[in-house]
PDB file of N, CA and C in Angstrom:
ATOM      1  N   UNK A   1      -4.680  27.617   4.822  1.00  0.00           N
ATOM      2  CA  UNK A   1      -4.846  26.412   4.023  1.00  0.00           C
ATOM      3  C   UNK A   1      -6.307  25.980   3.938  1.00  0.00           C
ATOM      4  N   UNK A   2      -7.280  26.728   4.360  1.00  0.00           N
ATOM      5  CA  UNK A   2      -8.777  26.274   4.257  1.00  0.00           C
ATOM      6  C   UNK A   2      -8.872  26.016   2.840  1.00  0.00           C
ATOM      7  N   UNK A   3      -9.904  25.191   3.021  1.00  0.00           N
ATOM      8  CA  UNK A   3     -10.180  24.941   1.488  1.00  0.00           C
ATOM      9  C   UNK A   3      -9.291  23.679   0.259  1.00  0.00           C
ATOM     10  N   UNK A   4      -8.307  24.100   1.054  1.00  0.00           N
ATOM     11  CA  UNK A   4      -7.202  23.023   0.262  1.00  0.00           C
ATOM     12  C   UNK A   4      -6.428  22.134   1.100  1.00  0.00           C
ATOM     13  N   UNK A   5      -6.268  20.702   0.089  1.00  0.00           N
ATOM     14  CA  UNK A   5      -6.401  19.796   0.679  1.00  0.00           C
ATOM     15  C   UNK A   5      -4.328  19.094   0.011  1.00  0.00           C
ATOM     16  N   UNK A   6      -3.896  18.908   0.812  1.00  0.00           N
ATOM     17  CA  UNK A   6      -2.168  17.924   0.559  1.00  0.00           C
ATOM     18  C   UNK A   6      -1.909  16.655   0.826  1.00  0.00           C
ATOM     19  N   UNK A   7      -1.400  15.973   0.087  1.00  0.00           N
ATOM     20  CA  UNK A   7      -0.893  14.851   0.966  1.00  0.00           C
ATOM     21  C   UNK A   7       0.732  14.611   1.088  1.00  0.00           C
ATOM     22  N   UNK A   8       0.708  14.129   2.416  1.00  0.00           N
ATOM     23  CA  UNK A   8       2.486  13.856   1.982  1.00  0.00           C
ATOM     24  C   UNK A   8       2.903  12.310   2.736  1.00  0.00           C
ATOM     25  N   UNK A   9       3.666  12.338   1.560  1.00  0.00           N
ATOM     26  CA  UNK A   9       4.003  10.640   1.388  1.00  0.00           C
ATOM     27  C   UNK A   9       5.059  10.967   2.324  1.00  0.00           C
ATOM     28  N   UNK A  10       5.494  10.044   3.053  1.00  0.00           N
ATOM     29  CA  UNK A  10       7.236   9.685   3.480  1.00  0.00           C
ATOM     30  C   UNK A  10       7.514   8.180   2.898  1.00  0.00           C
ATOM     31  N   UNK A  11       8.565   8.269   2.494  1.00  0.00           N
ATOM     32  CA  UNK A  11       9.623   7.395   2.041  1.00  0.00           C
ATOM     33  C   UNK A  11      10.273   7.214   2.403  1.00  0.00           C
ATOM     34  N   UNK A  12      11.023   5.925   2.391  1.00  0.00           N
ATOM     35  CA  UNK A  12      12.387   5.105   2.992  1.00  0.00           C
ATOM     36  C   UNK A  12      12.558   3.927   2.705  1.00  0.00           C
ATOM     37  N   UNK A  13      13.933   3.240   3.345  1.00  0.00           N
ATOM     38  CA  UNK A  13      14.069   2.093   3.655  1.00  0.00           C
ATOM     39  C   UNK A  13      13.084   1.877   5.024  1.00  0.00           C
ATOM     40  N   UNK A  14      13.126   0.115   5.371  1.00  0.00           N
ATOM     41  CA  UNK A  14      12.837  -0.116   6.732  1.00  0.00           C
ATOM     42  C   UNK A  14      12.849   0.054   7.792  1.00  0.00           C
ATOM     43  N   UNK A  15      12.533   0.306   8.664  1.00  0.00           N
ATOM     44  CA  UNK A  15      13.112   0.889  10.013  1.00  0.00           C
ATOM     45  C   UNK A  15      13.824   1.900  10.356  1.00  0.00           C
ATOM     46  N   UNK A  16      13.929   2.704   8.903  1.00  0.00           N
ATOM     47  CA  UNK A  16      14.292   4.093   9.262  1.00  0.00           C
ATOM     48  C   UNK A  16      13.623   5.222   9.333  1.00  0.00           C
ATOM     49  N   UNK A  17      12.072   5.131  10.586  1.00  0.00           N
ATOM     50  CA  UNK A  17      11.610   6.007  11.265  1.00  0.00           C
ATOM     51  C   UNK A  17      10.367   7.083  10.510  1.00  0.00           C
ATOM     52  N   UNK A  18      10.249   6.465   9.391  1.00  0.00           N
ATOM     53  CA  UNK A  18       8.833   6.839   8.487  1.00  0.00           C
ATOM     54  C   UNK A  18       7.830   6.969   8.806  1.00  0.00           C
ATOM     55  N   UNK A  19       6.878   5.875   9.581  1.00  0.00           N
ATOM     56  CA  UNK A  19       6.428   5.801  10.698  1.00  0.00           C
ATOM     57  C   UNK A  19       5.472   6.854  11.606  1.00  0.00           C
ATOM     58  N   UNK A  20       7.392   7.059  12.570  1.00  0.00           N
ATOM     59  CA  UNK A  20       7.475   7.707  13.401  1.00  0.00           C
ATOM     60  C   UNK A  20       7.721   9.521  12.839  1.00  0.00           C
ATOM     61  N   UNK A  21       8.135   9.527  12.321  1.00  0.00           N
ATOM     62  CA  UNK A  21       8.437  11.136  11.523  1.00  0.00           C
ATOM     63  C   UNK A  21       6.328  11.469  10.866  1.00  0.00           C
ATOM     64  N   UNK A  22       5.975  10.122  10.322  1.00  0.00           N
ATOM     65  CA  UNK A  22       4.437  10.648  10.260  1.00  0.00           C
ATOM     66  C   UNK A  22       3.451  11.141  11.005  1.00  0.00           C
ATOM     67  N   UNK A  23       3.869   9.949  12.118  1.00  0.00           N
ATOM     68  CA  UNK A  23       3.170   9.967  13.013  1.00  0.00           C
ATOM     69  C   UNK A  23       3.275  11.484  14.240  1.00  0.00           C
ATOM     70  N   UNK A  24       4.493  11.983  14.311  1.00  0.00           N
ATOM     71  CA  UNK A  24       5.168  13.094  14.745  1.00  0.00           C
ATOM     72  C   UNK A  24       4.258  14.434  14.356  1.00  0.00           C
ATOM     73  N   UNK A  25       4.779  13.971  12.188  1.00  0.00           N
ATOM     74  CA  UNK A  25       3.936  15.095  11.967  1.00  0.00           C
ATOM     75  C   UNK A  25       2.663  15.373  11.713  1.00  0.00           C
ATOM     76  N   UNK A  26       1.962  14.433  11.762  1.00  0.00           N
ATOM     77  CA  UNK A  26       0.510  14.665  12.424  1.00  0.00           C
ATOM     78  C   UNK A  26       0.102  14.594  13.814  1.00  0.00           C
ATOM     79  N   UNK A  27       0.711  14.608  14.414  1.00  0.00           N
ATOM     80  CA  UNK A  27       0.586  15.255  15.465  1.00  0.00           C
ATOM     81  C   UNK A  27       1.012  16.783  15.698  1.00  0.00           C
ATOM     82  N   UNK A  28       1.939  17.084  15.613  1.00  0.00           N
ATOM     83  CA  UNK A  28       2.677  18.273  14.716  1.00  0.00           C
ATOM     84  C   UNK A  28       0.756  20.016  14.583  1.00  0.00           C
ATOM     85  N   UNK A  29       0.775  18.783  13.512  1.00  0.00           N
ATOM     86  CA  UNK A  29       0.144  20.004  12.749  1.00  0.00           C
ATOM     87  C   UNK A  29      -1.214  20.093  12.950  1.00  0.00           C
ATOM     88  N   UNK A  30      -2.190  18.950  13.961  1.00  0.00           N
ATOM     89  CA  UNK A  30      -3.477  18.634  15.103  1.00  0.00           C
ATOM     90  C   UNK A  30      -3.048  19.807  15.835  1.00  0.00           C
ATOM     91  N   UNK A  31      -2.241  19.688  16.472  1.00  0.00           N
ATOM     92  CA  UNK A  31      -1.927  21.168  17.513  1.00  0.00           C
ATOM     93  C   UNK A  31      -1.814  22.203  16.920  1.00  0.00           C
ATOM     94  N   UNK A  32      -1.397  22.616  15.864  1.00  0.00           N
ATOM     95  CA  UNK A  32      -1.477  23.814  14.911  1.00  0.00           C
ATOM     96  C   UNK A  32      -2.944  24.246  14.246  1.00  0.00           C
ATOM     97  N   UNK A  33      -3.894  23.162  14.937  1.00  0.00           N
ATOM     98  CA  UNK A  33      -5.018  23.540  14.513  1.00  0.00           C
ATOM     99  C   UNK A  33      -5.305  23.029  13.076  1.00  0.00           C
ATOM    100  N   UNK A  34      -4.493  22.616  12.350  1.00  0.00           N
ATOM    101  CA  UNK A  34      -4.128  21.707  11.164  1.00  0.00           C
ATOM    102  C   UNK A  34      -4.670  20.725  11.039  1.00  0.00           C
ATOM    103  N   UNK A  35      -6.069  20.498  10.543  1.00  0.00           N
ATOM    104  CA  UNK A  35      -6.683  19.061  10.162  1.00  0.00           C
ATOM    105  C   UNK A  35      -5.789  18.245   9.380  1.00  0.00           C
ATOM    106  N   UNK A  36      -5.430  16.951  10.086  1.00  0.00           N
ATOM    107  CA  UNK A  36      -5.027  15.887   9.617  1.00  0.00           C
ATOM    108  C   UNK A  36      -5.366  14.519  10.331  1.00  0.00           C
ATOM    109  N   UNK A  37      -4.608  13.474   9.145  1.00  0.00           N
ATOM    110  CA  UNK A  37      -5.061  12.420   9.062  1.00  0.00           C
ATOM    111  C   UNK A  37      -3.761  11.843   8.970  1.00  0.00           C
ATOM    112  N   UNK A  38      -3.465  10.736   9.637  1.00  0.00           N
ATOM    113  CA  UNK A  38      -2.408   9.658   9.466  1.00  0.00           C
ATOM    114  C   UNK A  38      -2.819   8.040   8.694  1.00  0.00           C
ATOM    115  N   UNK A  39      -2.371   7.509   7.489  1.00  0.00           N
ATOM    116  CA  UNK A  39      -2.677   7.118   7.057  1.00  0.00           C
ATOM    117  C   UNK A  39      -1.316   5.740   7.094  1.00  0.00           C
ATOM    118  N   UNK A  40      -1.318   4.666   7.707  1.00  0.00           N
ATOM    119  CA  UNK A  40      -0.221   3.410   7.279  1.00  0.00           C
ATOM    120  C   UNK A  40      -0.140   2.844   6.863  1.00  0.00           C
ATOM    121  N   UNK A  41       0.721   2.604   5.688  1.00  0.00           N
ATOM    122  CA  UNK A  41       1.080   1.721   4.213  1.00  0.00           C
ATOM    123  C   UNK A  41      -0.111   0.608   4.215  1.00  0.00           C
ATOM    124  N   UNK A  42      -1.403   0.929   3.631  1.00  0.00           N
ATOM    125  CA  UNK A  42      -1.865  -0.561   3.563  1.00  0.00           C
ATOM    126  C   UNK A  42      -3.015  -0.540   4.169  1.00  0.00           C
ATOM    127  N   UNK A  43      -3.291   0.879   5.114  1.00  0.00           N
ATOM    128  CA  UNK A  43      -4.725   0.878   5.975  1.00  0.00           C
ATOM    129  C   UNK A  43      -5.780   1.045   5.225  1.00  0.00           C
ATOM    130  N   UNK A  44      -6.949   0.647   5.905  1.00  0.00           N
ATOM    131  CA  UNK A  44      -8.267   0.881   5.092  1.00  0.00           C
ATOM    132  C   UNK A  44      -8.717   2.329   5.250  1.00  0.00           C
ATOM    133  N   UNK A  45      -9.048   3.080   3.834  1.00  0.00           N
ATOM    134  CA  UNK A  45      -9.368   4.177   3.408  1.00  0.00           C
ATOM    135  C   UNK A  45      -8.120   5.189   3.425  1.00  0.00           C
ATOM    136  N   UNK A  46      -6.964   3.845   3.154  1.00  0.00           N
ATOM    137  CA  UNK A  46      -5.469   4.795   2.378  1.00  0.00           C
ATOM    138  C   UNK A  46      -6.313   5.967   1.482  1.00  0.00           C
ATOM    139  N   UNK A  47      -5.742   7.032   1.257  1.00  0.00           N
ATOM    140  CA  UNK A  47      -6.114   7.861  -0.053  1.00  0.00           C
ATOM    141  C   UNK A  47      -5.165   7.856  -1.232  1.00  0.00           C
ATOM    142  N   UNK A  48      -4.300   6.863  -0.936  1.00  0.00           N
ATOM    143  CA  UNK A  48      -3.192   6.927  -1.841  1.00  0.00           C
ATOM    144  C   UNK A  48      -2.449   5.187  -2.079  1.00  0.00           C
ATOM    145  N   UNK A  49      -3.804   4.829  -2.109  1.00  0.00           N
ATOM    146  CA  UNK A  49      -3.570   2.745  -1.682  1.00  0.00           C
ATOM    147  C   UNK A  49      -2.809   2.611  -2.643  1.00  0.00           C
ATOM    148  N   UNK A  50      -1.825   2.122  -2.832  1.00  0.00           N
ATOM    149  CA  UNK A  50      -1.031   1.324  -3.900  1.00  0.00           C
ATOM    150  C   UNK A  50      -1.071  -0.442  -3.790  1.00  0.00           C
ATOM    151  N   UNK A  51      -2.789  -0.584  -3.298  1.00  0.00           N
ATOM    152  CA  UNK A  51      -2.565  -2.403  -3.178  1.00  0.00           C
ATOM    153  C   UNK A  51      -3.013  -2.562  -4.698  1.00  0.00           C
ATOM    154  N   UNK A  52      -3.253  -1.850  -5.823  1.00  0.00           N
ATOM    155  CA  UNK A  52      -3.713  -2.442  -6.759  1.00  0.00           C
ATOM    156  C   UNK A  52      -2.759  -2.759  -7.692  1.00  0.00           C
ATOM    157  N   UNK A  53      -1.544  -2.849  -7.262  1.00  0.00           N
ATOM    158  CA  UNK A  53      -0.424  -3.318  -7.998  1.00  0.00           C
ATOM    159  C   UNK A  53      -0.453  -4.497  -8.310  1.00  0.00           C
ATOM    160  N   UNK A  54      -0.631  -5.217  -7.413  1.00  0.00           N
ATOM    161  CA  UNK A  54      -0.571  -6.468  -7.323  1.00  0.00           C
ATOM    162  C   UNK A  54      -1.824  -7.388  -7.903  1.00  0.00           C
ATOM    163  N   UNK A  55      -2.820  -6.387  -8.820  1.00  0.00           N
ATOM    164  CA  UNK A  55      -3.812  -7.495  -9.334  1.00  0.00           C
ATOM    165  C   UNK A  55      -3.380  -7.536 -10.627  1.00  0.00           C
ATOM    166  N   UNK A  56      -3.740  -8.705 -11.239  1.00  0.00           N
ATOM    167  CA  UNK A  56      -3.805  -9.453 -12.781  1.00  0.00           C
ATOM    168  C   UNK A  56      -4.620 -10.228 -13.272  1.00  0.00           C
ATOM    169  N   UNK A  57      -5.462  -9.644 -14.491  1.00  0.00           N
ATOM    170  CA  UNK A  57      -6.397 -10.650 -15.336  1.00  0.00           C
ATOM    171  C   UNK A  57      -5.972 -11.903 -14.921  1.00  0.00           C
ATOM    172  N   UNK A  58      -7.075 -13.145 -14.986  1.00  0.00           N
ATOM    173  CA  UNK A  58      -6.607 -14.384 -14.832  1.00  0.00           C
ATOM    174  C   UNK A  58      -5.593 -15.303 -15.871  1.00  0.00           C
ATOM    175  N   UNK A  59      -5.863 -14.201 -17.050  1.00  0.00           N
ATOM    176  CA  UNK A  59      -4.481 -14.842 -18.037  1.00  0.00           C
ATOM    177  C   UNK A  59      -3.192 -14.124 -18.338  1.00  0.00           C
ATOM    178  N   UNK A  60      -3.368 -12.858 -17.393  1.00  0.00           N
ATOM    179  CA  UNK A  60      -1.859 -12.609 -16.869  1.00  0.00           C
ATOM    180  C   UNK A  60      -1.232 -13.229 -15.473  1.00  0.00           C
ATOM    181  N   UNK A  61      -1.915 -13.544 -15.235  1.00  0.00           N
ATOM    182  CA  UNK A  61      -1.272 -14.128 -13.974  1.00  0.00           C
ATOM    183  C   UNK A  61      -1.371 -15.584 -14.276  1.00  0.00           C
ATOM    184  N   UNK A  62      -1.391 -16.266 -15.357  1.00  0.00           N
ATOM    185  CA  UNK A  62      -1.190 -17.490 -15.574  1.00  0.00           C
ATOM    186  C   UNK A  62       0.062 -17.255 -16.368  1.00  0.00           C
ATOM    187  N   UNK A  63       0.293 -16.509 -17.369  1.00  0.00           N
ATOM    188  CA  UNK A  63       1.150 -15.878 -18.094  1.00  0.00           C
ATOM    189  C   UNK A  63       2.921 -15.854 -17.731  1.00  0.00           C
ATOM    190  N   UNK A  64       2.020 -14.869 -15.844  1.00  0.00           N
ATOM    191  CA  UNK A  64       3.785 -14.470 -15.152  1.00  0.00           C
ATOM    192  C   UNK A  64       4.189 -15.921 -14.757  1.00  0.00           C
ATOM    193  N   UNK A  65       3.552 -16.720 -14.122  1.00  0.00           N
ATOM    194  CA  UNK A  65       3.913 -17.982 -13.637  1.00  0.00           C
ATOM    195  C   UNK A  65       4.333 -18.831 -14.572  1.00  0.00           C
ATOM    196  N   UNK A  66       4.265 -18.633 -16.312  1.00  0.00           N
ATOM    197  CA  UNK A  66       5.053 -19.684 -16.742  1.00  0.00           C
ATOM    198  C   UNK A  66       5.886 -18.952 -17.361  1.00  0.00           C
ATOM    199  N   UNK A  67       6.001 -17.734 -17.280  1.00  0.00           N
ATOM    200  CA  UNK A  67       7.384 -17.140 -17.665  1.00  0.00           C
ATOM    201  C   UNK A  67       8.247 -16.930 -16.336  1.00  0.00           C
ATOM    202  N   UNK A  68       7.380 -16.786 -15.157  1.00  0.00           N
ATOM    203  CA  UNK A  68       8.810 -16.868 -13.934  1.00  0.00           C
ATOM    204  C   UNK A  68       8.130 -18.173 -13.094  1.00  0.00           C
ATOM    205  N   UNK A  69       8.461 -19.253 -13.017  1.00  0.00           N
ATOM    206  CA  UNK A  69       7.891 -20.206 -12.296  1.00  0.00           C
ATOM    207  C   UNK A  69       8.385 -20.336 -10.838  1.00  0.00           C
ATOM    208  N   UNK A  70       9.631 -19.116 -10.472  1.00  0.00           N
ATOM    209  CA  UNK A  70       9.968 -18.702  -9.622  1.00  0.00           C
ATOM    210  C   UNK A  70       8.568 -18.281  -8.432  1.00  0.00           C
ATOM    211  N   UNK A  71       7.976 -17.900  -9.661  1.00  0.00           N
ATOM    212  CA  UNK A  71       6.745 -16.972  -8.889  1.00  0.00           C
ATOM    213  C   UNK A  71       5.661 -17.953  -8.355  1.00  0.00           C
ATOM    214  N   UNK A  72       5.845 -19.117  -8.106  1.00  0.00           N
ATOM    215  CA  UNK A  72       4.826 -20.068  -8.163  1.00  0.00           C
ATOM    216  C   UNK A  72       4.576 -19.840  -6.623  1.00  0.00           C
ATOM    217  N   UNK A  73       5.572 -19.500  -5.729  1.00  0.00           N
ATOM    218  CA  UNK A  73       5.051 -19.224  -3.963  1.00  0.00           C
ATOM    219  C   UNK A  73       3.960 -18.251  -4.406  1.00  0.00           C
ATOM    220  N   UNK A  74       4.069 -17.559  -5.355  1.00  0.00           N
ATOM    221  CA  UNK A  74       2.972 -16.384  -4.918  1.00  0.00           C
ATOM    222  C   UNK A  74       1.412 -17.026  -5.451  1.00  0.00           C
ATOM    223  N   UNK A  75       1.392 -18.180  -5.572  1.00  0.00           N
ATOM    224  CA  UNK A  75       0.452 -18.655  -6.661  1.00  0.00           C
ATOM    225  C   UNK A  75      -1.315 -18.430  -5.777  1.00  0.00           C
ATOM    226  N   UNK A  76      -0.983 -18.239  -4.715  1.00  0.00           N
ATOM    227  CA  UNK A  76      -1.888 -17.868  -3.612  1.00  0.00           C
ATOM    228  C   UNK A  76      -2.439 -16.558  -3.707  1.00  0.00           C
ATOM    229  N   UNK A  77      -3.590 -16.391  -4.346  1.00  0.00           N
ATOM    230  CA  UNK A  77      -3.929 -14.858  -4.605  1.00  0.00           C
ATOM    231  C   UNK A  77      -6.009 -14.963  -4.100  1.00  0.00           C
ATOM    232  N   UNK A  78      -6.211 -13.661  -4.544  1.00  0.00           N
ATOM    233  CA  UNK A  78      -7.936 -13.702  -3.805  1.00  0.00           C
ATOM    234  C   UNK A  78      -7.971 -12.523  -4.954  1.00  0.00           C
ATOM    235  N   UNK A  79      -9.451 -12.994  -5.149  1.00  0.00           N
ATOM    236  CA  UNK A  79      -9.916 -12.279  -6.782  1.00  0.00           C
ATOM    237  C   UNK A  79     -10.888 -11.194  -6.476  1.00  0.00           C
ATOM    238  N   UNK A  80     -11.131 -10.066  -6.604  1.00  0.00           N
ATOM    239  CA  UNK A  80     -12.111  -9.262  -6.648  1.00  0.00           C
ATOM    240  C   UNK A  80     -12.172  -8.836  -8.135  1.00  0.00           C
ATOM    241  N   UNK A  81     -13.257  -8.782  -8.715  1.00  0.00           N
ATOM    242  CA  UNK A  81     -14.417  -8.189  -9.589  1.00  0.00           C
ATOM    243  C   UNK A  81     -13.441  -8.737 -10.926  1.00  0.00           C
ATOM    244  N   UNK A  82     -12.880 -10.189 -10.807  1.00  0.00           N
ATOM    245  CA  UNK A  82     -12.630 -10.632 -12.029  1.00  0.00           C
ATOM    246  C   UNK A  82     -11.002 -10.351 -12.349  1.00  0.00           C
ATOM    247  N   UNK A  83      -9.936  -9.719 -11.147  1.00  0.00           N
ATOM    248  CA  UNK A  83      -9.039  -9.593 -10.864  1.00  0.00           C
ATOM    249  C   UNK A  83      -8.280 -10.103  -9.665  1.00  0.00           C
ATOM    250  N   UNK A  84      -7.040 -11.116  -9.843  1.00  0.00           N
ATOM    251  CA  UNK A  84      -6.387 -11.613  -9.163  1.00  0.00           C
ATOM    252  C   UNK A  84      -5.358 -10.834  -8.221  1.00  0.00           C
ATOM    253  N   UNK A  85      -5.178 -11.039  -6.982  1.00  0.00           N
ATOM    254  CA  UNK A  85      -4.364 -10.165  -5.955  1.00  0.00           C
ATOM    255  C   UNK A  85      -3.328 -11.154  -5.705  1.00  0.00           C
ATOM    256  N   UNK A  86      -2.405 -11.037  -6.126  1.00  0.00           N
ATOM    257  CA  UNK A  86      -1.063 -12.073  -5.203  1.00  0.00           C
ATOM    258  C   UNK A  86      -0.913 -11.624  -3.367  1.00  0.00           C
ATOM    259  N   UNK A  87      -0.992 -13.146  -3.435  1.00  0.00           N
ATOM    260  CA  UNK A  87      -0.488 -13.029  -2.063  1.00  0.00           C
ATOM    261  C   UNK A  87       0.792 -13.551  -1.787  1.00  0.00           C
ATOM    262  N   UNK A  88       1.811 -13.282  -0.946  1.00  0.00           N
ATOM    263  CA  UNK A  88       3.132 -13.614  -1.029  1.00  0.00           C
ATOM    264  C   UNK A  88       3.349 -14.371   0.393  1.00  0.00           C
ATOM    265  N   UNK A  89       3.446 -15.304   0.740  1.00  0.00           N
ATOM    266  CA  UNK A  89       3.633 -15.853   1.826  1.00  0.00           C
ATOM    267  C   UNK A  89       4.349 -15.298   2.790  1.00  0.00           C
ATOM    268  N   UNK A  90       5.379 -15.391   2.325  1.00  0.00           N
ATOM    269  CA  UNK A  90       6.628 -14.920   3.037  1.00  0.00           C
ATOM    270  C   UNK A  90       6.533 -13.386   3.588  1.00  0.00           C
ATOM    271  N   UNK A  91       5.839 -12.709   3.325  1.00  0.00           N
ATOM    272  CA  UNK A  91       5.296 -11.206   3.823  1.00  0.00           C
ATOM    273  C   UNK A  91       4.373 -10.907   4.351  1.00  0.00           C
ATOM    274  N   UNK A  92       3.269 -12.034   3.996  1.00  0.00           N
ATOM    275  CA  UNK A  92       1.752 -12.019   4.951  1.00  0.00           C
ATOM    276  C   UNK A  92       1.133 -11.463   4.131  1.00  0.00           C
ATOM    277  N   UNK A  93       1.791 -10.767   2.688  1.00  0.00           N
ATOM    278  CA  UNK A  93       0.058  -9.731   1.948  1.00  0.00           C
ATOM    279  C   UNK A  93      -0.532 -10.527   1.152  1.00  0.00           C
TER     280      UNK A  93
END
C-alpha cells in the first residue's frame, strides 16, 4: 500500500461500538506496520469534517427561522468568514 492513501468511515447508531471497532482498527493495522491515523467525529484536522453542514449565509439562516420557528433554540450560532454555524444547545455543538 505505499504510496496510497484510504480512508474508512465507520457508521452507526449510538453506542454501538464505532468508536471502539476504530479505535481497534487502528491499532490493528500500527502493528502491521500500517501507517494510520484515528480520527473522532468532530476532531481537529478530521480529513473528512462534516462540521460545514451546519453553516448558512446570514439570510439563510434568517430565512430557516421564519420558516421553522421551531428552530429558534438553535438561534445561537458563531460566524466564520461571513458564514453562520448553528449551535444547538441541547447537544453542546
Amino acid at each position: 500500500m505505499a504510496g496510497k492513501h484510504r480512508v474508512i468511515l465507520v457508521e452507526g447508531l449510538c453506542g454501538t461500538g464505532k468508536s471502539t471497532l476504530a479505535e481497534r482498527l487502528h491499532q490493528y493495522l500500527t502493528l502491521q506496520g500500517i501507517s494510520s491515523h484515528f480520527y473522532d467525529e468532530g476532531a481537529p484536522g478530521h480529513p473528512v469534517s462534516l462540521n460545514g453542514h451546519a453553516f448558512f449565509r446570514k439570510e439563510e439562516f434568517a430565512g430557516l427561522l421564519r420558516r421553522y420557528p421551531d428552530c429558534s433554540r438553535c438561534s445561537s450560532f458563531t460566524s466564520h468568514n461571513g458564514w453562520k454555524q448553528l449551535s444547538d444547545p441541547l447537544s453542546g455543538s
